[in-house]
Structures are given as C-alpha cells and as structure tokens.
N, C-alpha and C. Protein backbone atom coordinates (compact mmCIF):
# COMPACT_ATOMS: atom_id res chain seq x y z
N UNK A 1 -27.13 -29.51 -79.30
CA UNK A 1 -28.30 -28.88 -78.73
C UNK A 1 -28.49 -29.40 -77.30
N UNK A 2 -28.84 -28.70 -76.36
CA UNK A 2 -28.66 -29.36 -75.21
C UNK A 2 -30.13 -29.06 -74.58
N UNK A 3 -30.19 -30.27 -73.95
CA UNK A 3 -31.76 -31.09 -73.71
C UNK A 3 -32.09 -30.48 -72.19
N UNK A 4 -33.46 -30.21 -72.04
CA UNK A 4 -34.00 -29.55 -70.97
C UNK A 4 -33.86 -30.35 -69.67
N UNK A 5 -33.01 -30.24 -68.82
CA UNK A 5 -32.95 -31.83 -67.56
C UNK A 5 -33.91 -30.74 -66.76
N UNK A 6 -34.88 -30.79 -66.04
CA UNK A 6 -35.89 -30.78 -65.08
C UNK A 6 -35.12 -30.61 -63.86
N UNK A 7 -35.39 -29.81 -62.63
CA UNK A 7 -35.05 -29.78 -61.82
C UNK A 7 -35.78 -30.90 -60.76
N UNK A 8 -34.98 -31.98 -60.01
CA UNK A 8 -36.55 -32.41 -59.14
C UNK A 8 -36.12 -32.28 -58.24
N UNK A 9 -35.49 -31.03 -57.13
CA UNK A 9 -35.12 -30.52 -56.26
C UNK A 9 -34.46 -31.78 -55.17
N UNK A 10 -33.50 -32.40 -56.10
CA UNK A 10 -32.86 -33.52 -54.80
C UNK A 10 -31.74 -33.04 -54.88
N UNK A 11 -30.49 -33.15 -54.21
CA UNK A 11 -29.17 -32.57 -54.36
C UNK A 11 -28.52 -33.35 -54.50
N UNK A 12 -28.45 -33.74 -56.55
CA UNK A 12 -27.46 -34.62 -56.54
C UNK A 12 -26.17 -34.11 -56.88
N UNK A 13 -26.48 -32.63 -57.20
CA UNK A 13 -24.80 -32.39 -58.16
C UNK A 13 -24.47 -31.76 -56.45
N UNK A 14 -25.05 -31.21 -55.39
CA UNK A 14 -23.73 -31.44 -53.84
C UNK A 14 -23.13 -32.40 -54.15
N UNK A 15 -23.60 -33.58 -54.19
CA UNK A 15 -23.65 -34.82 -53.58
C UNK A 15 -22.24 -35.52 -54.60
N UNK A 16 -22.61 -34.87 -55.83
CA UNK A 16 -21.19 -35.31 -56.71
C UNK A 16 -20.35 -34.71 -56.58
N UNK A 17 -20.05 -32.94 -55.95
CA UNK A 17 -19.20 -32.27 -55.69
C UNK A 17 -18.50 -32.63 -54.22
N UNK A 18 -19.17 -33.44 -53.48
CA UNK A 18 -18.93 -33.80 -51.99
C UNK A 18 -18.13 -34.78 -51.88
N UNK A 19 -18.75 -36.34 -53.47
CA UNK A 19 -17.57 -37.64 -53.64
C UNK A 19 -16.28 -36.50 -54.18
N UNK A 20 -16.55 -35.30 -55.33
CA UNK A 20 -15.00 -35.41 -55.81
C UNK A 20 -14.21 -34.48 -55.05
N UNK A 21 -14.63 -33.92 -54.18
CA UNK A 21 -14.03 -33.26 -53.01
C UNK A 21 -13.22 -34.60 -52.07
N UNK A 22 -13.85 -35.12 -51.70
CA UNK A 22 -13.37 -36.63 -50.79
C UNK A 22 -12.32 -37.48 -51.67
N UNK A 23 -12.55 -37.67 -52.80
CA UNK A 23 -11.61 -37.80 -53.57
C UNK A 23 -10.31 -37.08 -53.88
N UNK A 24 -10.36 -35.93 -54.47
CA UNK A 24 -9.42 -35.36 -54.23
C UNK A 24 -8.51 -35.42 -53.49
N UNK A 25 -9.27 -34.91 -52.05
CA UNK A 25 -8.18 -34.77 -50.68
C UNK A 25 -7.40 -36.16 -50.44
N UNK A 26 -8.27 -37.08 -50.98
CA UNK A 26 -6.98 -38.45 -50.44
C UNK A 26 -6.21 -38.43 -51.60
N UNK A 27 -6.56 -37.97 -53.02
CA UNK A 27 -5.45 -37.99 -53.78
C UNK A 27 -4.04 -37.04 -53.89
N UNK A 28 -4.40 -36.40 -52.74
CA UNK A 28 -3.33 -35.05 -52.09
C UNK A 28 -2.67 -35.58 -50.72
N UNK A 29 -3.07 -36.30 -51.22
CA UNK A 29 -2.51 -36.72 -49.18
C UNK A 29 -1.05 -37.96 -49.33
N UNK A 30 -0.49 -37.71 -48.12
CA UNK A 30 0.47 -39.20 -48.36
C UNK A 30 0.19 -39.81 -47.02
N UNK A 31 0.37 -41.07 -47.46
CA UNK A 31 -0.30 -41.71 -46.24
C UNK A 31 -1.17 -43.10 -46.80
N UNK A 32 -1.73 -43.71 -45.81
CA UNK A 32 -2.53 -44.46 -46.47
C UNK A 32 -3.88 -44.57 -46.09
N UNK A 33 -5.00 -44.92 -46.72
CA UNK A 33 -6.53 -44.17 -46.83
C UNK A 33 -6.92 -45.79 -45.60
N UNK A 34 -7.91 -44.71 -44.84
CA UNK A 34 -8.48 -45.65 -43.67
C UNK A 34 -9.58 -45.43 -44.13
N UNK A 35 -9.98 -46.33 -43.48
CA UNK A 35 -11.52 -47.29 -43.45
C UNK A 35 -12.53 -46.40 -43.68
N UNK A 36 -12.73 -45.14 -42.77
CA UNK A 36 -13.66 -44.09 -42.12
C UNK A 36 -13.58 -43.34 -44.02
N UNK A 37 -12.45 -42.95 -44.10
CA UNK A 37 -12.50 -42.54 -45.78
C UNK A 37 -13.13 -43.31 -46.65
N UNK A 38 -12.70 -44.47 -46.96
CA UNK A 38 -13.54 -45.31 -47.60
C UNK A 38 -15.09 -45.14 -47.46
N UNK A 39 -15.25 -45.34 -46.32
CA UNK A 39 -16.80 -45.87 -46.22
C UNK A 39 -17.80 -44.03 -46.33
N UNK A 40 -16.66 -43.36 -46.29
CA UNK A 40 -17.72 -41.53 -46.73
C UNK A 40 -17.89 -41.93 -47.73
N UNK A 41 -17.10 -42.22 -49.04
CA UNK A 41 -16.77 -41.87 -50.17
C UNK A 41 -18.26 -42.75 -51.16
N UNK A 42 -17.84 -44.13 -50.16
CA UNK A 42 -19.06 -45.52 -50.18
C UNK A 42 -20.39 -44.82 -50.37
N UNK A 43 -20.65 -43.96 -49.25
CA UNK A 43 -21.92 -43.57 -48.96
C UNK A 43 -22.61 -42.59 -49.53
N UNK A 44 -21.59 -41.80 -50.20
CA UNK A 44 -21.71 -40.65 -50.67
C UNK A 44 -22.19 -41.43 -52.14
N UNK A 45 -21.77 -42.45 -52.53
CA UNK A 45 -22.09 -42.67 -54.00
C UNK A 45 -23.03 -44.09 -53.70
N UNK A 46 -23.60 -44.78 -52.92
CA UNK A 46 -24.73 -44.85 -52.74
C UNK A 46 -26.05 -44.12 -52.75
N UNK A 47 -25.71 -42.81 -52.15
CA UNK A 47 -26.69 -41.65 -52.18
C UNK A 47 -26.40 -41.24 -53.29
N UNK A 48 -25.86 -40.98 -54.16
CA UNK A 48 -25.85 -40.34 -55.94
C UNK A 48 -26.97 -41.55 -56.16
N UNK A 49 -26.45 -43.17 -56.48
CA UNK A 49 -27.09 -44.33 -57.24
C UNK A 49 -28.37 -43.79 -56.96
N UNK A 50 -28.78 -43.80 -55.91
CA UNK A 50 -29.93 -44.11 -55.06
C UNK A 50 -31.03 -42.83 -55.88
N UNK A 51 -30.42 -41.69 -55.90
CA UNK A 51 -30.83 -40.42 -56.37
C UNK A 51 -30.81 -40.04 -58.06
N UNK A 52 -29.93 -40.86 -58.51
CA UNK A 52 -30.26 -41.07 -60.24
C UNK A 52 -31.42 -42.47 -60.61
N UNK A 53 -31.41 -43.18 -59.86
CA UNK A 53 -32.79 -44.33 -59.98
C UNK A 53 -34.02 -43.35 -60.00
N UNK A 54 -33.78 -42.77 -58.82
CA UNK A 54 -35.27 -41.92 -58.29
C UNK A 54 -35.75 -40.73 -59.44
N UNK A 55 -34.70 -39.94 -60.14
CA UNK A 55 -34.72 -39.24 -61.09
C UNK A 55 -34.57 -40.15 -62.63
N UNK A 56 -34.60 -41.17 -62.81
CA UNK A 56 -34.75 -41.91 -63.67
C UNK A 56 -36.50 -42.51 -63.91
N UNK A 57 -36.88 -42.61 -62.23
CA UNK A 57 -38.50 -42.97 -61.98
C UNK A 57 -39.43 -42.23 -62.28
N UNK A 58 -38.89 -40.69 -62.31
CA UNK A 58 -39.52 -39.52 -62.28
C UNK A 58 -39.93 -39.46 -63.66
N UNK A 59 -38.50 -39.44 -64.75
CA UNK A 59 -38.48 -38.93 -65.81
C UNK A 59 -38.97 -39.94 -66.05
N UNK A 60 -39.25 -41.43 -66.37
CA UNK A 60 -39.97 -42.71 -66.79
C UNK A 60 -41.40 -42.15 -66.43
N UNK A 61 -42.16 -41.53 -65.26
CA UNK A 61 -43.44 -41.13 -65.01
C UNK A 61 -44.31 -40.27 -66.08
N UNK A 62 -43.15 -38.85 -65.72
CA UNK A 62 -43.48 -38.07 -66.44
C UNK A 62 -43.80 -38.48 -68.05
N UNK A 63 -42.28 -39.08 -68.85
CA UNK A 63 -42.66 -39.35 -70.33
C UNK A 63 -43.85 -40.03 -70.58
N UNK A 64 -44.40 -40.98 -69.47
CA UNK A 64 -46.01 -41.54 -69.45
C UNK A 64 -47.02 -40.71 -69.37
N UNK A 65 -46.69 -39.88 -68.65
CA UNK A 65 -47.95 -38.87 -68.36
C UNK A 65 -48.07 -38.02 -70.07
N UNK A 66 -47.04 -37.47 -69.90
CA UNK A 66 -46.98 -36.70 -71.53
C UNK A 66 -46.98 -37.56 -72.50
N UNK A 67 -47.39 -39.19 -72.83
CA UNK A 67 -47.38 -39.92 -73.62
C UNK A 67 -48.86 -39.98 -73.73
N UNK A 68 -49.56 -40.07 -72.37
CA UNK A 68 -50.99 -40.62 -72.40
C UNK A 68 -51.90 -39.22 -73.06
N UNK A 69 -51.42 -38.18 -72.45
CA UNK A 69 -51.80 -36.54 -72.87
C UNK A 69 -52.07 -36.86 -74.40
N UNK A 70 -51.00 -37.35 -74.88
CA UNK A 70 -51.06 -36.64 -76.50
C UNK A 70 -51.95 -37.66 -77.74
C-alpha cells in the first residue's frame, strides 16, 4: 500500500536526478575525475541531506499538530 508523502514544494527529487546525472557522466568517461567534479557531486548531496532533515522537521511538526487535534 503506498503511503501519502506530502508535497513541501522543495526540489529534492531535481536535486537527486542532478547527483545521478553527475554520476553517471563520470561513470562514462575515461579519464580521471577532478576536483571541480567532486566537489558538484559534494554539494549536490549536501543540498539533498540538508532538504530531507527539513522534510523530516516538517513531517515531525505536522504528526504533532495532528496528534494534539485528536
């Protein structure tokens, strides 16, 4: 059965399509991965962490709010 996830209008699934895009391409590539790659890939999944905490805060709020309601 699959569970209602809430939209809270942040863009995290870009943001996961953007690391496995960046991913990808260096796993297509020959050569060896520089710094500047690294540190997108870094940042890009800092901004996911950063954005599943915040949607973790939300949904922790909310289940309070609808806890105190009932």
């Amino acid at each position: 059965m699959m569970r209602h996830l809430p939209d809270h209008g942040l863009p995290l699934i870009q943001l996961k399509e953007q690391r496995r895009d960046l991913v990808v391409a260096l796993q297509n590539r020959k050569g060896p991965i520089n710094g500047w790659e690294l540190m997108q890939i870094a940042a890009v999944q800092q901004a996911i962490s950063a954005f599943e905490e915040v949607i973790a805060d939300l949904d922790a709020m909310e289940a309070e709010t609808t806890g105190e309601a009932a």
